[in-house]
PDB file of N, CA and C in Angstrom:
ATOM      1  N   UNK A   1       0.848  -1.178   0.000  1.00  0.00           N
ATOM      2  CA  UNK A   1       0.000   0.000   0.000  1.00  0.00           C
ATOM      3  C   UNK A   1       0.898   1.248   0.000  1.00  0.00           C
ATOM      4  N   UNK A   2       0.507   2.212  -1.098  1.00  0.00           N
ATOM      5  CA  UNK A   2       1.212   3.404  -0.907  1.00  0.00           C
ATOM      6  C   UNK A   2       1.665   4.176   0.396  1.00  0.00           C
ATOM      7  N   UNK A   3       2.101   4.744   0.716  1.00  0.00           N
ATOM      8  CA  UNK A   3       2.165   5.453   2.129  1.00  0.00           C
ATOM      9  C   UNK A   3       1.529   7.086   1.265  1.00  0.00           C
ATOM     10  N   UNK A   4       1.063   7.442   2.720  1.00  0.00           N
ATOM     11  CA  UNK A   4       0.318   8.615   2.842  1.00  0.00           C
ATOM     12  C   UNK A   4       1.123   9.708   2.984  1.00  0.00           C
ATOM     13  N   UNK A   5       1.283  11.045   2.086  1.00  0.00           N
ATOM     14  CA  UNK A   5       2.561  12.169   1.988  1.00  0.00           C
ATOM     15  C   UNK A   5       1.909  12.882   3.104  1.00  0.00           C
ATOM     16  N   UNK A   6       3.423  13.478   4.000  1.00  0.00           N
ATOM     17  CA  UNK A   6       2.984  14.292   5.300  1.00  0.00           C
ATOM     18  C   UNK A   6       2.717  15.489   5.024  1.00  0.00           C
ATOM     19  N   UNK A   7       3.070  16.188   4.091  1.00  0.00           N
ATOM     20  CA  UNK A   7       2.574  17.347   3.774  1.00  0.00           C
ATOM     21  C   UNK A   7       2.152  17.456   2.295  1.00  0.00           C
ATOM     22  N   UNK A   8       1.375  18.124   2.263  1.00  0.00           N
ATOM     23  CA  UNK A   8       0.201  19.014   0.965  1.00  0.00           C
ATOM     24  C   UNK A   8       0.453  20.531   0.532  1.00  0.00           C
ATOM     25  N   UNK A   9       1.811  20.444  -0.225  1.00  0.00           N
ATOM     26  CA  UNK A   9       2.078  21.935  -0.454  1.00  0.00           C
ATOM     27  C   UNK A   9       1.041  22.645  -1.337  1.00  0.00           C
ATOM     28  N   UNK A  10       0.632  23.887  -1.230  1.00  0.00           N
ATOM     29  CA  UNK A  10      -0.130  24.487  -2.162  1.00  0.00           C
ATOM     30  C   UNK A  10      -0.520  26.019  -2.293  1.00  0.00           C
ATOM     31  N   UNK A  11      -0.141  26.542  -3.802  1.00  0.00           N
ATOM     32  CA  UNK A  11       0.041  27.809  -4.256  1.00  0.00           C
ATOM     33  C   UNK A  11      -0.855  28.610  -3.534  1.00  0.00           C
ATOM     34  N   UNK A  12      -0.564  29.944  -3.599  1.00  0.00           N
ATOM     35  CA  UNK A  12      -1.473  30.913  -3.262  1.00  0.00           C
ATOM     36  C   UNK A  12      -2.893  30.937  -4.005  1.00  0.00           C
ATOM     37  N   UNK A  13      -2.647  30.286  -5.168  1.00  0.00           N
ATOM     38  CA  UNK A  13      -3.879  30.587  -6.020  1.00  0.00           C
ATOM     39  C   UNK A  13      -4.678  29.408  -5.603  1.00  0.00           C
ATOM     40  N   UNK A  14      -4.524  28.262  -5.104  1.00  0.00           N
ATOM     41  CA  UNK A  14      -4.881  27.090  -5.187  1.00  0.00           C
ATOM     42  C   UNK A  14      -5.160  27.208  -3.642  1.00  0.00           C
ATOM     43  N   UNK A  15      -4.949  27.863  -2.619  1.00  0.00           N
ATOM     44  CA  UNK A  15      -5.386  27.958  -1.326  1.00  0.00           C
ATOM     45  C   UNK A  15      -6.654  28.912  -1.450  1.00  0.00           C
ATOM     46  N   UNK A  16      -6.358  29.875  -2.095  1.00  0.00           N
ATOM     47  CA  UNK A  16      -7.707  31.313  -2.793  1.00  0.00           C
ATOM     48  C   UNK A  16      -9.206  30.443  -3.344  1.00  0.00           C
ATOM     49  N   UNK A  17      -8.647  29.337  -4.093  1.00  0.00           N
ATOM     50  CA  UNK A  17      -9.529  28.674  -4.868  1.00  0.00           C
ATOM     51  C   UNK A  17     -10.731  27.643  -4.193  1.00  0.00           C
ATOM     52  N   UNK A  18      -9.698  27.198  -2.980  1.00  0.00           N
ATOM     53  CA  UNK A  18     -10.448  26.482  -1.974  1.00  0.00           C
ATOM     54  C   UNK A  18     -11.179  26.990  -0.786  1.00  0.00           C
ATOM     55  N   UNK A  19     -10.474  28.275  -0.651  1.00  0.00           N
ATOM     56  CA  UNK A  19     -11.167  29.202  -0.074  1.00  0.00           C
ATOM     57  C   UNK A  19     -12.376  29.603  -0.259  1.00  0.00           C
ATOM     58  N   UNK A  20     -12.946  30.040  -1.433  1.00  0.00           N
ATOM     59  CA  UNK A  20     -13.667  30.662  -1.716  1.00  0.00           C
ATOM     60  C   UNK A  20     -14.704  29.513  -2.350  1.00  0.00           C
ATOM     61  N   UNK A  21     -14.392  28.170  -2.647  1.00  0.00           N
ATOM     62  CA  UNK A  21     -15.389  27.334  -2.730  1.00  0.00           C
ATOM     63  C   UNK A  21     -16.260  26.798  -0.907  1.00  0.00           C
ATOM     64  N   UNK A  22     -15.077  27.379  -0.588  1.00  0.00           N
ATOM     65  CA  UNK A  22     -15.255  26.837   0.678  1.00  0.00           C
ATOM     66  C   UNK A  22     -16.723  28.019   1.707  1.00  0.00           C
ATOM     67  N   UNK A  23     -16.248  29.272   1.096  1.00  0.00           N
ATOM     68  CA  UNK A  23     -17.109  29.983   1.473  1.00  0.00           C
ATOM     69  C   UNK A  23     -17.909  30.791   0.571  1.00  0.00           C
ATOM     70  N   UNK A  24     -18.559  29.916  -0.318  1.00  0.00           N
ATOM     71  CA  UNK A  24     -19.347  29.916  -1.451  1.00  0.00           C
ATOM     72  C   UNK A  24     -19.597  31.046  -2.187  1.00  0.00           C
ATOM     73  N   UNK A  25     -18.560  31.910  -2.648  1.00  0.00           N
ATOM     74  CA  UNK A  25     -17.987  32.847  -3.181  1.00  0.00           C
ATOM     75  C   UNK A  25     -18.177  33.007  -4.394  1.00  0.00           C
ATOM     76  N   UNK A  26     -19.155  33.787  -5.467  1.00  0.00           N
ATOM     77  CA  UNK A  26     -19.146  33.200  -6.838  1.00  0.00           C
ATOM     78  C   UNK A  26     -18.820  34.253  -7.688  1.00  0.00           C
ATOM     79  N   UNK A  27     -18.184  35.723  -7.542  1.00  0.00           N
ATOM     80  CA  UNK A  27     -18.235  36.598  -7.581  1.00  0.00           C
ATOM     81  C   UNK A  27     -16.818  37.471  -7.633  1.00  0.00           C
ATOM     82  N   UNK A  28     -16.248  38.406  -8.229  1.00  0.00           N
ATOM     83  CA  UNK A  28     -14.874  39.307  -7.531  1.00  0.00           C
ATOM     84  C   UNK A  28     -13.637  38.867  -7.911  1.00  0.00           C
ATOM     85  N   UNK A  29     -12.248  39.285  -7.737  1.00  0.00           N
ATOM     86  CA  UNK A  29     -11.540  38.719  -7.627  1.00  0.00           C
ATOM     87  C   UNK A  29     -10.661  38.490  -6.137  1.00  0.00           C
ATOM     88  N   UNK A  30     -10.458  37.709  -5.830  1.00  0.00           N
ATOM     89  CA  UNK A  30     -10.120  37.322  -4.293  1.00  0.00           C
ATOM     90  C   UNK A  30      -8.267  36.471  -3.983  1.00  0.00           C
ATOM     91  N   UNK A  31      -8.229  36.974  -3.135  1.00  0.00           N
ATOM     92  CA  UNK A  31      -6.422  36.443  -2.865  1.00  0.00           C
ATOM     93  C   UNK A  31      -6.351  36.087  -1.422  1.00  0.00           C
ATOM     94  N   UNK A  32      -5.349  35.549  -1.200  1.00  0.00           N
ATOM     95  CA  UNK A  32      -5.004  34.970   0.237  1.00  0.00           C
ATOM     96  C   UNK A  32      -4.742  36.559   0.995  1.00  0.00           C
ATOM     97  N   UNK A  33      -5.129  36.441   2.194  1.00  0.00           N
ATOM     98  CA  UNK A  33      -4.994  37.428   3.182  1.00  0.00           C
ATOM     99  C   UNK A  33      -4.002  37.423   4.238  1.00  0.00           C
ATOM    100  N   UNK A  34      -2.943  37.514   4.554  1.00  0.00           N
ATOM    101  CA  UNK A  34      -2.175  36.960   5.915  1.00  0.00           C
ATOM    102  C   UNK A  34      -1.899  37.975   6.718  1.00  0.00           C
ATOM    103  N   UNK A  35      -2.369  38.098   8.145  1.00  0.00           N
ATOM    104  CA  UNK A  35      -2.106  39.041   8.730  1.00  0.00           C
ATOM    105  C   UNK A  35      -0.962  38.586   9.795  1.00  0.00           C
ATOM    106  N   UNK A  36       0.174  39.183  10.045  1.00  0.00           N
ATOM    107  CA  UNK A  36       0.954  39.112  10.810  1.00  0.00           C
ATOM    108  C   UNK A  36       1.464  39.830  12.503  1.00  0.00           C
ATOM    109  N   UNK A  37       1.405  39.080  13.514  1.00  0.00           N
ATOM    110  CA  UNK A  37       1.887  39.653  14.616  1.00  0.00           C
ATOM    111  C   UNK A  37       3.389  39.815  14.537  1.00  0.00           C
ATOM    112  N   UNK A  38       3.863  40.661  15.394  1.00  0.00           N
ATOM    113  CA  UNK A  38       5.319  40.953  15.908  1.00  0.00           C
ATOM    114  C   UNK A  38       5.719  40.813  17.043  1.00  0.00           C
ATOM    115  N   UNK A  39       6.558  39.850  17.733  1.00  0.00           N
ATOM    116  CA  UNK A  39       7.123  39.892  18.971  1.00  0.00           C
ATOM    117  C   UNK A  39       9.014  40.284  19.086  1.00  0.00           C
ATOM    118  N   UNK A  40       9.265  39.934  20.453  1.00  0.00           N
ATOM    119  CA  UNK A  40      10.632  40.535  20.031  1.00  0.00           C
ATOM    120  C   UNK A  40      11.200  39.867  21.333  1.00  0.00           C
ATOM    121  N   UNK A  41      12.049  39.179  21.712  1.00  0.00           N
ATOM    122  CA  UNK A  41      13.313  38.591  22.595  1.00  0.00           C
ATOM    123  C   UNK A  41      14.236  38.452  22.786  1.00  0.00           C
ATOM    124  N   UNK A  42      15.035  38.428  23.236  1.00  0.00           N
ATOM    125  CA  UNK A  42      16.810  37.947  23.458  1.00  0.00           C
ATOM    126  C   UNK A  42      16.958  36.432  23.536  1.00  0.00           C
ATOM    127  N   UNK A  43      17.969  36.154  22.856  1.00  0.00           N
ATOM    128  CA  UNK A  43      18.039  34.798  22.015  1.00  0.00           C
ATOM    129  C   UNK A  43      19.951  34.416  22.659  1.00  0.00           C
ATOM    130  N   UNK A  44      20.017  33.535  22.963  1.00  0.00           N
ATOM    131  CA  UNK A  44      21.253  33.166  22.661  1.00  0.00           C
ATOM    132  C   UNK A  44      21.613  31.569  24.082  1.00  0.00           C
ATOM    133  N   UNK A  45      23.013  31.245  24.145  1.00  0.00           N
ATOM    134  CA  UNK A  45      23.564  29.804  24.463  1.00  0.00           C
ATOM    135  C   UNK A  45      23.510  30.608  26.490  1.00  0.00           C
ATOM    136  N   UNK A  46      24.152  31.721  26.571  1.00  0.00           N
ATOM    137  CA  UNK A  46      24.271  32.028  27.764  1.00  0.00           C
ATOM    138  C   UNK A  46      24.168  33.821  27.630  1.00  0.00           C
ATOM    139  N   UNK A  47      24.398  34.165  28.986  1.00  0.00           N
ATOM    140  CA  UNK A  47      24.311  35.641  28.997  1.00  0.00           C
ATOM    141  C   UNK A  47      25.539  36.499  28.336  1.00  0.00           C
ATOM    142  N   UNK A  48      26.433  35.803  27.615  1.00  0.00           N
ATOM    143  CA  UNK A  48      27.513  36.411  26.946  1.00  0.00           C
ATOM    144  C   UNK A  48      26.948  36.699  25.360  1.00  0.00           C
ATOM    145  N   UNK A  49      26.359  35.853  24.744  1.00  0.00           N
ATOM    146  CA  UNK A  49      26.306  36.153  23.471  1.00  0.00           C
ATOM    147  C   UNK A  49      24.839  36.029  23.105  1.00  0.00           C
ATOM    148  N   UNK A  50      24.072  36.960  23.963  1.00  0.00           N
ATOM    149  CA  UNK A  50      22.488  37.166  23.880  1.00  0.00           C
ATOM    150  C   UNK A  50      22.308  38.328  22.568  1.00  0.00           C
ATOM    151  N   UNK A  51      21.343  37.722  21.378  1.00  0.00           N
ATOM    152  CA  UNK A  51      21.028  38.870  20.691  1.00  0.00           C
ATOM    153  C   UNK A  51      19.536  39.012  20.454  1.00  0.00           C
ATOM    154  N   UNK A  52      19.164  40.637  20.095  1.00  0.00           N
ATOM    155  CA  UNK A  52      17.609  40.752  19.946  1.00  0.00           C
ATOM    156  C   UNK A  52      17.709  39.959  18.858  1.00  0.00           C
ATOM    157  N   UNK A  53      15.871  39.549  18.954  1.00  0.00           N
ATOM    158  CA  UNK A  53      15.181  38.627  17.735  1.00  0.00           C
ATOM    159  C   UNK A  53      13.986  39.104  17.270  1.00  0.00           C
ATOM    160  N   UNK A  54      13.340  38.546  16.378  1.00  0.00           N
ATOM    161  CA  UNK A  54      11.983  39.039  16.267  1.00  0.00           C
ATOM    162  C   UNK A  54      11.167  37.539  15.705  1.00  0.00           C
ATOM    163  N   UNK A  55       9.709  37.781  16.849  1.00  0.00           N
ATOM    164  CA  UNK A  55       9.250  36.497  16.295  1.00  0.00           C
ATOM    165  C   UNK A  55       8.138  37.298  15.719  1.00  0.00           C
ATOM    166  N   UNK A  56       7.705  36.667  14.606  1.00  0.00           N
ATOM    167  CA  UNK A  56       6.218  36.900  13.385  1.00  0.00           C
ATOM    168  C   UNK A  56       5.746  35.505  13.132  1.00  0.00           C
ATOM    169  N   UNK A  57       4.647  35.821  14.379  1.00  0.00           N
ATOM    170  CA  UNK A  57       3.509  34.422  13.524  1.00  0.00           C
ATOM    171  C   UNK A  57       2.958  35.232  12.847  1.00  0.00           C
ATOM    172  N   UNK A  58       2.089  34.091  12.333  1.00  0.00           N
ATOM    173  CA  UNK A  58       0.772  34.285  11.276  1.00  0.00           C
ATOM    174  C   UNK A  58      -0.123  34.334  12.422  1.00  0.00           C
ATOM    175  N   UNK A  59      -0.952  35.338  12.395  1.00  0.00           N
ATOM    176  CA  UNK A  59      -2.040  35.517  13.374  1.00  0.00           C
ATOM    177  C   UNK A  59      -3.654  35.205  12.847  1.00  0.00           C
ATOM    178  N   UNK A  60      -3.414  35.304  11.655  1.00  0.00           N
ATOM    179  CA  UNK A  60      -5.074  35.332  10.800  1.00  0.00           C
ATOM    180  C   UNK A  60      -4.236  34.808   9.086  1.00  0.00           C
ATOM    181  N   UNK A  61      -5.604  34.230   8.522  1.00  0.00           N
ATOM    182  CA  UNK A  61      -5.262  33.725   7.132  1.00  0.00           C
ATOM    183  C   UNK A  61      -6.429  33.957   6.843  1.00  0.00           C
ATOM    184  N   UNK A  62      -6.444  34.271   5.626  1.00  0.00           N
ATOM    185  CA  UNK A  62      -8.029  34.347   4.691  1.00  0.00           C
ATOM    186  C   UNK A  62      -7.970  34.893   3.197  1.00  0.00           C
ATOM    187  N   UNK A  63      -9.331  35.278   3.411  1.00  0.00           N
ATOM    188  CA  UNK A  63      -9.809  35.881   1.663  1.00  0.00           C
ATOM    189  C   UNK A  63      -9.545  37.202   1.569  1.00  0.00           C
ATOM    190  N   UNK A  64      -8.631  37.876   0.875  1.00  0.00           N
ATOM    191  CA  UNK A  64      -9.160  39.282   0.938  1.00  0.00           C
ATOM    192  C   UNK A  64      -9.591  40.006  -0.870  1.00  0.00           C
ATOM    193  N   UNK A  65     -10.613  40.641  -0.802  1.00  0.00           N
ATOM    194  CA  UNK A  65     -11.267  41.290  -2.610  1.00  0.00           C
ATOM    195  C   UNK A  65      -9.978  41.635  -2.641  1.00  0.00           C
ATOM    196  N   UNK A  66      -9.788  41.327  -4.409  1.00  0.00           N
ATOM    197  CA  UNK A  66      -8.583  42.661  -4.819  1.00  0.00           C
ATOM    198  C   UNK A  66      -9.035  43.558  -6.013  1.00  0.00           C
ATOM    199  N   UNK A  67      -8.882  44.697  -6.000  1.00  0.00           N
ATOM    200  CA  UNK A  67      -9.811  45.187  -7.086  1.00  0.00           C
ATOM    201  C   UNK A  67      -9.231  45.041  -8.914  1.00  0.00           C
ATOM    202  N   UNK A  68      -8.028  44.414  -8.832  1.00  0.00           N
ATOM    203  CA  UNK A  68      -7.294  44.118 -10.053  1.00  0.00           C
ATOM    204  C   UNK A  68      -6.730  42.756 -10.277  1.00  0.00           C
ATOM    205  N   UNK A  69      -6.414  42.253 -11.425  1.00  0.00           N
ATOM    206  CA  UNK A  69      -6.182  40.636 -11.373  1.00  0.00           C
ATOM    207  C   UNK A  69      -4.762  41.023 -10.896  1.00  0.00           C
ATOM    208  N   UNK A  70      -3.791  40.048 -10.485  1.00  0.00           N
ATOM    209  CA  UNK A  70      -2.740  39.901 -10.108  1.00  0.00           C
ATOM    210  C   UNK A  70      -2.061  38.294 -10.082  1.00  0.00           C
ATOM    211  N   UNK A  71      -0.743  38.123  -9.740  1.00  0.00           N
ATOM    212  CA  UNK A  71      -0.109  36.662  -9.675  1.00  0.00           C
ATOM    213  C   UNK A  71      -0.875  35.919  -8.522  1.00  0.00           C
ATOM    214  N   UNK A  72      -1.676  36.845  -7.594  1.00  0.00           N
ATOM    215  CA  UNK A  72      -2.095  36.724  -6.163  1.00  0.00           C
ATOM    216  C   UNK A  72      -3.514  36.065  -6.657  1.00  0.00           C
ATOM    217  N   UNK A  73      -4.091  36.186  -7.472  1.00  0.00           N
ATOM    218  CA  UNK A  73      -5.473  36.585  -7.442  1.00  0.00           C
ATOM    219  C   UNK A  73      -6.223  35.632  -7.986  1.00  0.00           C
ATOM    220  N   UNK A  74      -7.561  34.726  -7.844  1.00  0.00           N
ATOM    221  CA  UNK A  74      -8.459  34.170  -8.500  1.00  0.00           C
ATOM    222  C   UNK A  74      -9.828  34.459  -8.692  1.00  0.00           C
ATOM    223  N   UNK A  75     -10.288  34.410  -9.834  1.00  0.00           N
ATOM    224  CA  UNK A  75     -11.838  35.161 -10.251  1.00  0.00           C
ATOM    225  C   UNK A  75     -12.586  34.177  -9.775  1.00  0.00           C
ATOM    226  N   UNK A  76     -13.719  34.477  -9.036  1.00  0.00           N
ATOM    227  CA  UNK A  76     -14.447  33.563  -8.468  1.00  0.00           C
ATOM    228  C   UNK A  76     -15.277  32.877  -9.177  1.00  0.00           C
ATOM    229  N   UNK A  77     -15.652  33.745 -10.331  1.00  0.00           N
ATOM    230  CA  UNK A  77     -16.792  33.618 -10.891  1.00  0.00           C
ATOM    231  C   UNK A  77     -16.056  32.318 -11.600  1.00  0.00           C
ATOM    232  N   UNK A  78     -14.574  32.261 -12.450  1.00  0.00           N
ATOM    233  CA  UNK A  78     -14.209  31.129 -12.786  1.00  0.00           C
ATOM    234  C   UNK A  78     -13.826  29.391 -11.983  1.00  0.00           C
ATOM    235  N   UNK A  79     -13.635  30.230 -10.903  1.00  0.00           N
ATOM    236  CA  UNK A  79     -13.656  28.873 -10.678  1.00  0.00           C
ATOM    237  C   UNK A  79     -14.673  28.335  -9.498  1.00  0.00           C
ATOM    238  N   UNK A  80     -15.647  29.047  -9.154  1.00  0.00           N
ATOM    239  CA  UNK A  80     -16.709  28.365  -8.455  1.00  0.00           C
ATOM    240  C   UNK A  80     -18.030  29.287  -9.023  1.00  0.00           C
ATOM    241  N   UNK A  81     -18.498  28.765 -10.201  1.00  0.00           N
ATOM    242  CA  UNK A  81     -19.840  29.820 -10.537  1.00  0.00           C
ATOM    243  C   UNK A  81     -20.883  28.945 -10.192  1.00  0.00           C
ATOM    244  N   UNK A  82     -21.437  30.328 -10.284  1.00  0.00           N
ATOM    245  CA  UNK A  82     -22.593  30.468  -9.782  1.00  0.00           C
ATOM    246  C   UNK A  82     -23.661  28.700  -9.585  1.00  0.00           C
TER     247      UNK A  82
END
């Protein structure tokens, strides 16, 4: 039996696409949304060679309209109509 792949890589356009079937979208053109937090710490082995850092999760993911086509972008109407 085949084995099962641990990860499912997939384009911006192809995350947009499932998106918006997902939230029955038939309309616009629409792109991935990622909103990002900022944190910030001292990083290092001991107190001699401590340096600032910066951590950035992903805080939010989604749909956002774009009002022009782009590399970002999928028409809804094409790929989930009406």
């Amino acid at each position: 039996m085949p084995e099962t792949p641990q990860i499912y890589p997939f384009t911006y356009q192809e995350l947009a696409e499932i998106l918006i079937k997902h939230k029955n979208i038939h309309e616009g053109l629409w792109g991935i949304y990622v909103e990002f937090g900022i944190g910030a710490t001292n990083i290092g082995q001991g107190p001699n060679d401590m340096l600032p850092a910066a951590i950035v999760p992903i805080v939010k993911l989604g749909l956002q309209r774009f009002p022009e086509p782009n590399n970002l972008t999928v028409d809804a109407a094409k790929v989930n109509p009406a």
